[in-house]
C-alpha atoms as a PDB file:
ATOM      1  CA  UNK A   1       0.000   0.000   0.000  1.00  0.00           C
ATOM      2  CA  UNK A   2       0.868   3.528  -0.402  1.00  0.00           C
ATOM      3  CA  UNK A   3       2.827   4.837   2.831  1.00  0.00           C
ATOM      4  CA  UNK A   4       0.590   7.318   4.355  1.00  0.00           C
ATOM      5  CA  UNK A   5       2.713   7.878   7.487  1.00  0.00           C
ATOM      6  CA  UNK A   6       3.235  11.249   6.653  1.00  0.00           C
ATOM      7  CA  UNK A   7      -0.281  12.556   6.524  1.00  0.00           C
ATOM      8  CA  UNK A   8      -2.040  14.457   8.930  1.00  0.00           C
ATOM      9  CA  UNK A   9      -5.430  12.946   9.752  1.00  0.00           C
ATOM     10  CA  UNK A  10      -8.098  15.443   8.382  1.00  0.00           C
ATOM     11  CA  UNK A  11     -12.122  15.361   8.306  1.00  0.00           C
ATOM     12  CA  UNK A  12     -12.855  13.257   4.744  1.00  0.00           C
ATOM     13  CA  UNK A  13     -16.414  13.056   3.026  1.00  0.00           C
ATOM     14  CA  UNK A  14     -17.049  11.715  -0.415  1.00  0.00           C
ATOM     15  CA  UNK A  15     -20.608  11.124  -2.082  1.00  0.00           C
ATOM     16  CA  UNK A  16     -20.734   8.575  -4.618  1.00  0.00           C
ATOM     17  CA  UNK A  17     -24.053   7.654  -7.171  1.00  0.00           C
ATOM     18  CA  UNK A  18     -25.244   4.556  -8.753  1.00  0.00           C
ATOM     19  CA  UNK A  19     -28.317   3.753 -10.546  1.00  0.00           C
ATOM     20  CA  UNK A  20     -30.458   1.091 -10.976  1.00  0.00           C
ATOM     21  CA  UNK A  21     -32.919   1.076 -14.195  1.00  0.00           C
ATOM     22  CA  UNK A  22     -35.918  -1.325 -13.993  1.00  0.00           C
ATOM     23  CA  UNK A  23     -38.128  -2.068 -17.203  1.00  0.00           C
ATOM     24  CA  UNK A  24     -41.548  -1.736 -16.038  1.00  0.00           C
ATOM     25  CA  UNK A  25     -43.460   0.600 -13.806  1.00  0.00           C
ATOM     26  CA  UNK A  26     -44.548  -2.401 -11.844  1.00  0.00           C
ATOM     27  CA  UNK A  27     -41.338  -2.460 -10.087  1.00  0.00           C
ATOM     28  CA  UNK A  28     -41.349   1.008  -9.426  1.00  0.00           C
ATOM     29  CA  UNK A  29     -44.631   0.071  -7.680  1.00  0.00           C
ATOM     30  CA  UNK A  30     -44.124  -3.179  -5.953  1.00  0.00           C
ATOM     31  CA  UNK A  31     -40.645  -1.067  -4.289  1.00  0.00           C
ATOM     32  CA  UNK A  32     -42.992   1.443  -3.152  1.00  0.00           C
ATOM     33  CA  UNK A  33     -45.807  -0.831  -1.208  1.00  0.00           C
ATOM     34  CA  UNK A  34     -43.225  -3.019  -0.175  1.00  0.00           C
ATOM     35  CA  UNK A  35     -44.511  -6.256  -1.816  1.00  0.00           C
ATOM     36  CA  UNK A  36     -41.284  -7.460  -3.622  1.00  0.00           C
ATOM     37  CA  UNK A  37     -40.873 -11.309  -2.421  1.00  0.00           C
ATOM     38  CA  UNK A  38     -37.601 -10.769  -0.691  1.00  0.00           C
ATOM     39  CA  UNK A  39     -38.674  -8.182   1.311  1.00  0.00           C
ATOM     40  CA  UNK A  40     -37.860  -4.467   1.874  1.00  0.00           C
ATOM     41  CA  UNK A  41     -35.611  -3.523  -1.006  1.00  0.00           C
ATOM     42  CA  UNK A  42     -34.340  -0.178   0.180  1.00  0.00           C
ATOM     43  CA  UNK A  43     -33.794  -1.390   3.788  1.00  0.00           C
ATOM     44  CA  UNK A  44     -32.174  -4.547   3.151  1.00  0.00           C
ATOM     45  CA  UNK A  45     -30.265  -2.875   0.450  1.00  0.00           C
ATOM     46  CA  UNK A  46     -28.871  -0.281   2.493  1.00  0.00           C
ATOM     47  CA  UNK A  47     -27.911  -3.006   5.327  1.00  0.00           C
ATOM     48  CA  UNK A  48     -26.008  -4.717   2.692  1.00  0.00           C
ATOM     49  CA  UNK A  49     -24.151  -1.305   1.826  1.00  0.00           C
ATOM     50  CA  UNK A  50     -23.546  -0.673   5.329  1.00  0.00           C
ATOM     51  CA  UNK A  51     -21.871  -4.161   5.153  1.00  0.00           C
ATOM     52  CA  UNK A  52     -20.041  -3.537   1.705  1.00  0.00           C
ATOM     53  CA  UNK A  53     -18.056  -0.712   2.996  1.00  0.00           C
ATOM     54  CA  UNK A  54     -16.497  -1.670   5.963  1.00  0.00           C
ATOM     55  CA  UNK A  55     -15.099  -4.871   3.897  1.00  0.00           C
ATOM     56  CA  UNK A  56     -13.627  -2.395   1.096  1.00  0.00           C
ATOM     57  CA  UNK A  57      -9.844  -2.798   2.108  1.00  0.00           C
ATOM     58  CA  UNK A  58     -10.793  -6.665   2.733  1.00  0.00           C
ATOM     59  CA  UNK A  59     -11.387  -6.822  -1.230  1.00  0.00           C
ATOM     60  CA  UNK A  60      -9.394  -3.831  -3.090  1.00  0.00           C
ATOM     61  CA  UNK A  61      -5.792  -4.905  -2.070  1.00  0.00           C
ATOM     62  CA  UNK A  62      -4.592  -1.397  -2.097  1.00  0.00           C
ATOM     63  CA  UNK A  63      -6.880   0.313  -0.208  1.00  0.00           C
ATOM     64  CA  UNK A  64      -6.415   1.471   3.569  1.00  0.00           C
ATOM     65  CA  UNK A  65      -8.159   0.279   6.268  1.00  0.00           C
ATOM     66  CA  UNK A  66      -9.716   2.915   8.329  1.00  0.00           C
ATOM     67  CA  UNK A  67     -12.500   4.115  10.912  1.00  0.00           C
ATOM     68  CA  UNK A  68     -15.872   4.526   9.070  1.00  0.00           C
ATOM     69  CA  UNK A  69     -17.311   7.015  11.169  1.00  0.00           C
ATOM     70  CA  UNK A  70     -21.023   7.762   8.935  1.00  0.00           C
ATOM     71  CA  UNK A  71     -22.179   5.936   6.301  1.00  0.00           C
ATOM     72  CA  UNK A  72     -25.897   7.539   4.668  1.00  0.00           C
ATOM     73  CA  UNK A  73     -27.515   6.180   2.096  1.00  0.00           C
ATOM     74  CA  UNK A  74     -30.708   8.174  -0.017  1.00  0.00           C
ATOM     75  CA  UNK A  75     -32.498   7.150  -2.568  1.00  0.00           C
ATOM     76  CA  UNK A  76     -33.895   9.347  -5.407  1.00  0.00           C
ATOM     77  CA  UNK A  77     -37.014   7.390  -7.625  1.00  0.00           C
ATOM     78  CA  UNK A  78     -37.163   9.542 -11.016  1.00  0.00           C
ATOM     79  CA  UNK A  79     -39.461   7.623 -13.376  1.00  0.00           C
ATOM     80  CA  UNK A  80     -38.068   3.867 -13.927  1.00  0.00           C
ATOM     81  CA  UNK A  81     -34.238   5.029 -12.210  1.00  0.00           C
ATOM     82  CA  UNK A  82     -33.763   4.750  -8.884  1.00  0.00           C
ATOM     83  CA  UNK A  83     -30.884   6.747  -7.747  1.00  0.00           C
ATOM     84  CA  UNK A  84     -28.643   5.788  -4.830  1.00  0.00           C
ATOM     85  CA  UNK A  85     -26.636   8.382  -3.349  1.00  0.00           C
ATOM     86  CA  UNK A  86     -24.537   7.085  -0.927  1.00  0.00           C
ATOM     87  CA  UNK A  87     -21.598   9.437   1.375  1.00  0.00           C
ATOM     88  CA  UNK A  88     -19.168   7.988   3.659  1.00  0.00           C
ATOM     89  CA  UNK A  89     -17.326  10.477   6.359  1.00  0.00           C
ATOM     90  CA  UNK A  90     -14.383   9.911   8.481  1.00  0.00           C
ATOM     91  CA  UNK A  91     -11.381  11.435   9.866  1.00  0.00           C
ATOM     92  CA  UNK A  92      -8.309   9.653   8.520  1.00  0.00           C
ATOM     93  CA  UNK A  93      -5.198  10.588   6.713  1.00  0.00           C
ATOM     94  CA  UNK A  94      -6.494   9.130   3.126  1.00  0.00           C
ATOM     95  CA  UNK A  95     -10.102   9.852   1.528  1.00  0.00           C
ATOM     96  CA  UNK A  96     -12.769   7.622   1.067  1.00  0.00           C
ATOM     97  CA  UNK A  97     -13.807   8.191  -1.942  1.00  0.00           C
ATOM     98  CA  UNK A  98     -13.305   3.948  -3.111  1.00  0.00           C
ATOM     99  CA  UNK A  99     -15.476   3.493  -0.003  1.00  0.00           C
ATOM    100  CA  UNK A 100     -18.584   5.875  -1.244  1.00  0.00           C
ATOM    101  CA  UNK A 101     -18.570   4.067  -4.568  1.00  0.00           C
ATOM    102  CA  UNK A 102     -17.817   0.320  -3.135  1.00  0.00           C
ATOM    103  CA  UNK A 103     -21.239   1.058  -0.718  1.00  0.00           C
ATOM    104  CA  UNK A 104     -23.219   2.792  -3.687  1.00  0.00           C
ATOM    105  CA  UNK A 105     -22.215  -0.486  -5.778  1.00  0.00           C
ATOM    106  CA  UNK A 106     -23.354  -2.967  -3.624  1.00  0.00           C
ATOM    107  CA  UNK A 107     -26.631  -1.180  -2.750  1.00  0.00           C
ATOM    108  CA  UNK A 108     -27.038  -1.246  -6.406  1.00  0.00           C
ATOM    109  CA  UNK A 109     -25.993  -5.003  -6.703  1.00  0.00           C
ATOM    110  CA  UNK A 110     -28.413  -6.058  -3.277  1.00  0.00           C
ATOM    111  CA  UNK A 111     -30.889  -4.258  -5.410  1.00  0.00           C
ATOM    112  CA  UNK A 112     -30.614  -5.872  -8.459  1.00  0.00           C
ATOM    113  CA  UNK A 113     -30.366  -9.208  -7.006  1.00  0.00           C
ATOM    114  CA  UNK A 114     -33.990  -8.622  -5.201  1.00  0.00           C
ATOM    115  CA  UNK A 115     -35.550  -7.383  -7.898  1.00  0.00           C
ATOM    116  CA  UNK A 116     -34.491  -9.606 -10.677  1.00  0.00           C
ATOM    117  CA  UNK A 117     -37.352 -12.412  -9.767  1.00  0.00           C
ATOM    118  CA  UNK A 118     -39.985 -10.103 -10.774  1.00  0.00           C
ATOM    119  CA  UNK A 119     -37.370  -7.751 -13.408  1.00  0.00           C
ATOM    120  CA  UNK A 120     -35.678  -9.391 -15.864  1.00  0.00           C
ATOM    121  CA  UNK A 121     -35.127  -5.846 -17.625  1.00  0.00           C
ATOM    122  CA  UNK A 122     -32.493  -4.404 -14.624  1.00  0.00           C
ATOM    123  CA  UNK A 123     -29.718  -2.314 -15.494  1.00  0.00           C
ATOM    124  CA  UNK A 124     -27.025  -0.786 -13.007  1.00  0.00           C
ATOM    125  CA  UNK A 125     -25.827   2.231 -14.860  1.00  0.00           C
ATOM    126  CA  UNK A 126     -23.801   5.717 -13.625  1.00  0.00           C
ATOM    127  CA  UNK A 127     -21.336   4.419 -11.020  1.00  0.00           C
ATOM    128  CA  UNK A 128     -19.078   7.669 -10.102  1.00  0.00           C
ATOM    129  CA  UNK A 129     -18.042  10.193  -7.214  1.00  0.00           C
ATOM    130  CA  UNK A 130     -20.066  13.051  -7.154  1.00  0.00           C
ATOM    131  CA  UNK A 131     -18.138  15.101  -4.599  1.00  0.00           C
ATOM    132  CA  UNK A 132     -15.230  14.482  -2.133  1.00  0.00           C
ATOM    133  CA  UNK A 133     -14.132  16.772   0.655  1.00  0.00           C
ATOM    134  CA  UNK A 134     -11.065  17.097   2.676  1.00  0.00           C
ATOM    135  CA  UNK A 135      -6.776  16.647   1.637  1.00  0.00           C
ATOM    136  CA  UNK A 136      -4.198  18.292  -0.022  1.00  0.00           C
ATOM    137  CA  UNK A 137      -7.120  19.001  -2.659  1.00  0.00           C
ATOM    138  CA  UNK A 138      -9.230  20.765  -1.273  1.00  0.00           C
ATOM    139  CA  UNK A 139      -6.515  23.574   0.219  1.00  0.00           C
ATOM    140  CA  UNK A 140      -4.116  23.439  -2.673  1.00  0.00           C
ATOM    141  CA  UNK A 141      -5.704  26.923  -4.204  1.00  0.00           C
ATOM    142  CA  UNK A 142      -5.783  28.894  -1.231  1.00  0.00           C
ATOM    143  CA  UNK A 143      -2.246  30.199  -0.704  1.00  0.00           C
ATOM    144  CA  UNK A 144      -0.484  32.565  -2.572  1.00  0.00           C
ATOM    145  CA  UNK A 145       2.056  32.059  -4.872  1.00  0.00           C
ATOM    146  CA  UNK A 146       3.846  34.862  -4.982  1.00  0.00           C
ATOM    147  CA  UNK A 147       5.740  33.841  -1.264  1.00  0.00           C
ATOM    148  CA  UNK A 148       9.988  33.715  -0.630  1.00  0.00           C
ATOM    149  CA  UNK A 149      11.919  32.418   2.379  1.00  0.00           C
ATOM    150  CA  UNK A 150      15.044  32.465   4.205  1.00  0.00           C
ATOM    151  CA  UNK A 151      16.298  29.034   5.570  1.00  0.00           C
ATOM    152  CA  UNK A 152      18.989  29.221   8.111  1.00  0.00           C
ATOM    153  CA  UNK A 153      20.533  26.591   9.804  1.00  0.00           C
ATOM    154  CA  UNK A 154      21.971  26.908  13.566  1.00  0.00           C
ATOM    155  CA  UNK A 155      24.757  24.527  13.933  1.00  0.00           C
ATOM    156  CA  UNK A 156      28.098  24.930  15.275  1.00  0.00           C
ATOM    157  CA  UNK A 157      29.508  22.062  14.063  1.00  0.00           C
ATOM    158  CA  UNK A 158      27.885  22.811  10.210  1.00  0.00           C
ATOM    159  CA  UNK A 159      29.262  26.370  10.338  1.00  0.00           C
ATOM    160  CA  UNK A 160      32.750  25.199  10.862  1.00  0.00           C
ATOM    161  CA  UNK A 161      32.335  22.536   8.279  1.00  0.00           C
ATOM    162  CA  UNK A 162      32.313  19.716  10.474  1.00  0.00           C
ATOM    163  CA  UNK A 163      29.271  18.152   9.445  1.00  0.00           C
ATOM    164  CA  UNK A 164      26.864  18.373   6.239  1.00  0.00           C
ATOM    165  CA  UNK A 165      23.318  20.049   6.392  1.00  0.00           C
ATOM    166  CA  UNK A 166      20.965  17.694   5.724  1.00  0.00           C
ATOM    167  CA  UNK A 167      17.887  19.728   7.727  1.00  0.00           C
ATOM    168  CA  UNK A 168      18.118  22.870   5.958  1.00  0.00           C
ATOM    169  CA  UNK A 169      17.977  21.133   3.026  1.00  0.00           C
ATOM    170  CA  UNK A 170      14.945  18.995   3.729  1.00  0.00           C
ATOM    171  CA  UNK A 171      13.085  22.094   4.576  1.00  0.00           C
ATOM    172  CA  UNK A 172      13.702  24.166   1.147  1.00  0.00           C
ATOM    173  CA  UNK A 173      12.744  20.662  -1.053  1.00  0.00           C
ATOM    174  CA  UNK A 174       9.348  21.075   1.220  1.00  0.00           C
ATOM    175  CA  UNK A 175       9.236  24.861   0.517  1.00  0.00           C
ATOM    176  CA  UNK A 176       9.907  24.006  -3.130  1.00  0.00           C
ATOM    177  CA  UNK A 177       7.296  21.509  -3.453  1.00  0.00           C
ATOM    178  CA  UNK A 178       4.717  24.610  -1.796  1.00  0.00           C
ATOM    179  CA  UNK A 179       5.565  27.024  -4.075  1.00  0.00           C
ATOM    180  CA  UNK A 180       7.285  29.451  -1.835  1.00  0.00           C
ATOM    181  CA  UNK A 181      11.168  30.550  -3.437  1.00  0.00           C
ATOM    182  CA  UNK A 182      14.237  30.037  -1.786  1.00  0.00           C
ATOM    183  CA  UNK A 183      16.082  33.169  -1.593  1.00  0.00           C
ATOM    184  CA  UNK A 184      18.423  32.855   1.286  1.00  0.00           C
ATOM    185  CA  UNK A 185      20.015  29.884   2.766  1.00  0.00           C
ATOM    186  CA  UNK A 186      22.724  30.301   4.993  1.00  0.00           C
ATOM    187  CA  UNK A 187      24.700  28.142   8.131  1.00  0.00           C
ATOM    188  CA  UNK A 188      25.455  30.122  10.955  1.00  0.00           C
ATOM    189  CA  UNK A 189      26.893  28.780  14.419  1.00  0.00           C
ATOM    190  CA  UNK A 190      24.814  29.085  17.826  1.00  0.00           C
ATOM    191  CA  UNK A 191      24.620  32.499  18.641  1.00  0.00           C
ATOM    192  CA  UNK A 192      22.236  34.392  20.327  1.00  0.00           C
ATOM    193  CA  UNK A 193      23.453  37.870  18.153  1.00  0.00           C
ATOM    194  CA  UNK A 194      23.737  36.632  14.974  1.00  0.00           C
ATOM    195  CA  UNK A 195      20.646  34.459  15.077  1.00  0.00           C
ATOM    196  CA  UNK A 196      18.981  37.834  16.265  1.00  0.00           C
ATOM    197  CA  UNK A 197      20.611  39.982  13.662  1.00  0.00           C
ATOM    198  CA  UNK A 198      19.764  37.356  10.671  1.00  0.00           C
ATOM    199  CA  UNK A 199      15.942  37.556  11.990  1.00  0.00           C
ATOM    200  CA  UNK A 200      15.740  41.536  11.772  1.00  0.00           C
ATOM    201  CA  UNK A 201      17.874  41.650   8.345  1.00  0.00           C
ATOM    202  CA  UNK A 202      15.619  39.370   6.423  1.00  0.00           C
ATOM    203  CA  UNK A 203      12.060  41.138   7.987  1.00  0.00           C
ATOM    204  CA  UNK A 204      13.854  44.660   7.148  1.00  0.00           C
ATOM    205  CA  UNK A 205      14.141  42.864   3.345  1.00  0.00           C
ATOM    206  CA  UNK A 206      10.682  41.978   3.551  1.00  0.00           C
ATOM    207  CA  UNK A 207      10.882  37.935   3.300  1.00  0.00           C
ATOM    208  CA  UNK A 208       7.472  36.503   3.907  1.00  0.00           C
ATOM    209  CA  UNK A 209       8.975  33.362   5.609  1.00  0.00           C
ATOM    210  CA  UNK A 210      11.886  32.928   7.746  1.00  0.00           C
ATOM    211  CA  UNK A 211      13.086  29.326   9.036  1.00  0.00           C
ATOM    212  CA  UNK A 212      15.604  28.770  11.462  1.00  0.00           C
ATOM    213  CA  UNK A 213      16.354  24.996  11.969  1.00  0.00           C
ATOM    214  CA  UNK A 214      18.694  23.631  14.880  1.00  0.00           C
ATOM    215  CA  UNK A 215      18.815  25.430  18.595  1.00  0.00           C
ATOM    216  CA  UNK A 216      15.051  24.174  19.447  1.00  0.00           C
ATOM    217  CA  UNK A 217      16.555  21.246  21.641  1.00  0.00           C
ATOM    218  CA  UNK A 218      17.852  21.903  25.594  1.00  0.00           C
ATOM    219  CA  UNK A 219      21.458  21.603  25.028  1.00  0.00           C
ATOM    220  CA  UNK A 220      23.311  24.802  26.597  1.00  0.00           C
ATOM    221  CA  UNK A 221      24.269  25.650  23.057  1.00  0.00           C
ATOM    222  CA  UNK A 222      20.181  25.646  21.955  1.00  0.00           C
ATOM    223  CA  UNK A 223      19.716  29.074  22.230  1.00  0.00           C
ATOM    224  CA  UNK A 224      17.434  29.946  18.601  1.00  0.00           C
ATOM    225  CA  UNK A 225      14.392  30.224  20.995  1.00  0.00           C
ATOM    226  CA  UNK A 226      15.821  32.546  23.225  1.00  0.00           C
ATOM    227  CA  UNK A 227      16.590  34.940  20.326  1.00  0.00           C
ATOM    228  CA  UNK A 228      13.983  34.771  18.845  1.00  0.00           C
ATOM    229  CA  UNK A 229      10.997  35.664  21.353  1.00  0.00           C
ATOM    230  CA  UNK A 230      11.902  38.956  22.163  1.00  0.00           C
ATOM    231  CA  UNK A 231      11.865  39.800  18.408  1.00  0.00           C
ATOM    232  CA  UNK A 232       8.447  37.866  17.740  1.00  0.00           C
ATOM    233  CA  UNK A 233       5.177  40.583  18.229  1.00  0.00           C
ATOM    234  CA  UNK A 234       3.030  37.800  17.855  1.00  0.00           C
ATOM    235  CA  UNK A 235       3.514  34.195  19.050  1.00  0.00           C
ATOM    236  CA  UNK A 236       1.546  31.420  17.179  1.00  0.00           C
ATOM    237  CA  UNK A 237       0.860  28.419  19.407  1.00  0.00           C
ATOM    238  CA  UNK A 238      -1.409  26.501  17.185  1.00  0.00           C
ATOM    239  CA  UNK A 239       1.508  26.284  14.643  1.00  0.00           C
ATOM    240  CA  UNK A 240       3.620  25.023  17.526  1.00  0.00           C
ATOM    241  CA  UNK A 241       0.914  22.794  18.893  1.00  0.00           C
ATOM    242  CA  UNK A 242       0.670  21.085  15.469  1.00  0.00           C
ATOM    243  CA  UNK A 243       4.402  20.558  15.108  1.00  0.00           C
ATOM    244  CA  UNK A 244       4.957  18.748  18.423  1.00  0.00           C
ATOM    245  CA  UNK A 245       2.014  16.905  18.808  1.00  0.00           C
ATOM    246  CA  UNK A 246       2.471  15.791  14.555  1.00  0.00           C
ATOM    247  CA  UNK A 247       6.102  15.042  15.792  1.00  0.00           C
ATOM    248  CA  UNK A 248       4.815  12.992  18.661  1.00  0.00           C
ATOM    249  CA  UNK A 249       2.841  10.686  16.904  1.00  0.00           C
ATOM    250  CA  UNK A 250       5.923   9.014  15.444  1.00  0.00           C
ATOM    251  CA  UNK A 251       8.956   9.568  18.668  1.00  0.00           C
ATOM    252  CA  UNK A 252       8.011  10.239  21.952  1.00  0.00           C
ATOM    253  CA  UNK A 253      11.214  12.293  22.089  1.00  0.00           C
ATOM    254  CA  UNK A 254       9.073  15.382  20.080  1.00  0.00           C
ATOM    255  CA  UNK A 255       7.853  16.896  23.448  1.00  0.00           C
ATOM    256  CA  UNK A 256      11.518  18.353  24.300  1.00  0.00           C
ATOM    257  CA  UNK A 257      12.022  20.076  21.554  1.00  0.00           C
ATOM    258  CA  UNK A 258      11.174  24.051  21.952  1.00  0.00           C
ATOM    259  CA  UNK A 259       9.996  24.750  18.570  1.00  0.00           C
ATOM    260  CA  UNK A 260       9.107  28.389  17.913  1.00  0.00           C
ATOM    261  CA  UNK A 261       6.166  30.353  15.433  1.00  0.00           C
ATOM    262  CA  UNK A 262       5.319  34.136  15.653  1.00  0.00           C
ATOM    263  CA  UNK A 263       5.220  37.142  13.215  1.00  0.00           C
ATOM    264  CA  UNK A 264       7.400  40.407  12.884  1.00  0.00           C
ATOM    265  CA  UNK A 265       5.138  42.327  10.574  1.00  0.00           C
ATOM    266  CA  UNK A 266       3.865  40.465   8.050  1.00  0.00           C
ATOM    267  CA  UNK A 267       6.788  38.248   7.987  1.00  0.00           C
ATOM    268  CA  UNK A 268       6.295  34.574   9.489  1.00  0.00           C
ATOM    269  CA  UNK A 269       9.142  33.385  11.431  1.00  0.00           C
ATOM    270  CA  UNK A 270       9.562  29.640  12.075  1.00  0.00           C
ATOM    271  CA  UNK A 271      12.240  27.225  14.606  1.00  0.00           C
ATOM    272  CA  UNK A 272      12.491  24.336  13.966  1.00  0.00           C
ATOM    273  CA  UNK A 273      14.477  20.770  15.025  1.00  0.00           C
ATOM    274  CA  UNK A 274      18.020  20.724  13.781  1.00  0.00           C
ATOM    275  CA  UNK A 275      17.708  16.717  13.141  1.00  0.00           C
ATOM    276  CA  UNK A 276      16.631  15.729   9.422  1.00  0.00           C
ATOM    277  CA  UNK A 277      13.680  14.218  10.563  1.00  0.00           C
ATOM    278  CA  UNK A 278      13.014  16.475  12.692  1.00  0.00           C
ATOM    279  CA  UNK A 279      13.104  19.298  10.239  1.00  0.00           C
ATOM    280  CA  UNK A 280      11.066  17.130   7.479  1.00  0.00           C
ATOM    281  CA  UNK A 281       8.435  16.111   9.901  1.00  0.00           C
ATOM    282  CA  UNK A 282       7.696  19.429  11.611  1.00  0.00           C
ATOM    283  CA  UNK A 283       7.104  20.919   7.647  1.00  0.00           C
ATOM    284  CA  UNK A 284       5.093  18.315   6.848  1.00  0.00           C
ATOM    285  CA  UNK A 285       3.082  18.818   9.763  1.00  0.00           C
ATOM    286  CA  UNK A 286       2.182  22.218   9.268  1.00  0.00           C
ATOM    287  CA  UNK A 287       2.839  22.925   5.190  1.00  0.00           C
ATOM    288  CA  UNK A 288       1.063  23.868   3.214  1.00  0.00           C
ATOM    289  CA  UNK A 289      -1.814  24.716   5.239  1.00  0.00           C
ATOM    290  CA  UNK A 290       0.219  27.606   7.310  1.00  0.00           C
ATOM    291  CA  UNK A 291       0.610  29.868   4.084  1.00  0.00           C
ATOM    292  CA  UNK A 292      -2.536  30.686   4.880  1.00  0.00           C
ATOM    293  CA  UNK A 293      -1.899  33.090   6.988  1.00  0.00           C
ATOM    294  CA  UNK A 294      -0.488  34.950   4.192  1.00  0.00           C
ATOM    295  CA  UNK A 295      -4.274  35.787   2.755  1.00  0.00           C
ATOM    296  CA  UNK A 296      -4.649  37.001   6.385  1.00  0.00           C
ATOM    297  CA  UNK A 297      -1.577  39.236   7.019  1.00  0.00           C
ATOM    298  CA  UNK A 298      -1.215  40.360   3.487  1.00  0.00           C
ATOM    299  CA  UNK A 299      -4.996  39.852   1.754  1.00  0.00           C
ATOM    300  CA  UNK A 300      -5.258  37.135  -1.039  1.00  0.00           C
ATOM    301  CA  UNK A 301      -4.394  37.523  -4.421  1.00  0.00           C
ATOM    302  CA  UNK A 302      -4.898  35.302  -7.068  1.00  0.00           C
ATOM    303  CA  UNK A 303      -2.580  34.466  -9.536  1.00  0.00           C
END
């Protein structure tokens, strides 16, 4: 299967149709006044697609299993079509879109298979998603595009060429991959100054995004915190939140690190874990959705 380790777990909803076509109005009829031999078709028929998908990782090898968490079925009558409308929710890291059509299919299938005694005429026409909610989809037009950063990496050993940057790196493929250009990238050792000094330069030059990676940690030289709150005029602790508790989720070592979000102006400034992983985690926990506070500070534009 497709590793999905990465993803945040997000609300999901996708509505999927089917439709069954009888031949004769008599169906239409017998459906109606409940007098089909094997019994309630739209009630049994929706039991049977409340069974269908919860088995739909059981029988499409690629699909994820996951928490169904609503399942509705409706049913539309519009002269000899009956259409099924079926919408699974849940909150997961993948969509469910498989799982709307899987249930709409085998409502359409438990239907067919009551009716054909008394309808030899039965068609099952129009399988398709009507509408999904939720992912990378559903956000990937609401941040501008028009965005440049400054990625700076805190590391003593780095700075004197000790050791290769493998964090700072990380985070401008991420910042690539958002849209956002890199126009700075610099190593610089642990220093409270020139951390400081790097901070107010870049706002002065008007970078929407600057990301400082290394320092966050509790080692006497992890002092990137401790320059940067005095500067911040605005701390964000939601973007923090997300970082440790997304960070969490996969080391239990996450809730030491000090990781830092706030504004100067309009510019959002960003600490993060010197560690590759930690670096590529704590952007993929919080990117691309945190450009949006760009439409906020800055109004949106659309390009």
């Amino acid at each position: 299967m497709v590793d999905i380790t990465h993803k945040s777990s997000t609300l999901r909803i996708a509505t999927a149709q089917a439709i069954v076509k009888v031949s004769k109005s008599e169906t239409i009829e017998a459906i109606k006044n409940d007098t089909v031999p094997k019994g309630n078709v739209f009630a049994m028929s929706k039991a049977a697609g409340l069974l269908g998908v919860k088995k739909t990782p059981e029988l499409l090898p690629d699909c994820h299993p996951m928490p169904i968490e609503f399942s509705g079925i409706e049913y539309e009558i519009n002269g000899l079509e009956i259409t099924v409308l079926f919408t699974v929710k849940t909150i997961y890291k993948t969509g469910v879109e498989v799982e709307a059509m899987h249930g709409a299919s085998v409502v359409a299938l438990n239907m067919y298979d009551m009716l054909k005694p008394i309808d030899k005429g039965i068609e099952i026409h129009q399988l398709k998603l009507l509408e999904k909610k939720g992912g990378k989809s559903d956000f990937k037009d609401r941040f501008r595009k028009d965005l440049n950063a400054a990625v700076i990496v805190c590391s003593d050993t780095i700075s004197a060429g000790q050791k290769e940057d493998k964090a700072g790196k990380a985070i401008i493929k991420k910042l690539e991959e958002c849209g956002v250009s890199i126009t700075e990238y610099v190593v610089i050792p642990d220093e409270n100054e020139i951390i400081q000094e790097k901070a107010i330069q870049y706002q002065k030059q008007d970078f929407d995004l600057i990301i400082y990676t290394g320092g966050t940690g509790l080692s006497k030289r992890d002092v990137t915190p401790e320059a940067l709150l005095p500067l911040l005029e605005r701390r964000i602790p939601g973007v923090e939140e997300a970082i440790r508790t997304y960070g969490q989720d996969r080391t239990p070592y996450s809730m030491l690190s000090r990781s830092v979000a706030g504004t100067i102006g309009n510019t959002l400034v960003l600490a993060l874990p010197g560690s590759t992983n930690g670096a590529k985690e704590s952007m993929d926990a919080i990117f691309p959705a945190v450009l949006h506070i760009f439409r906020i500070l800055k109004g949106a534009r659309h390009d």
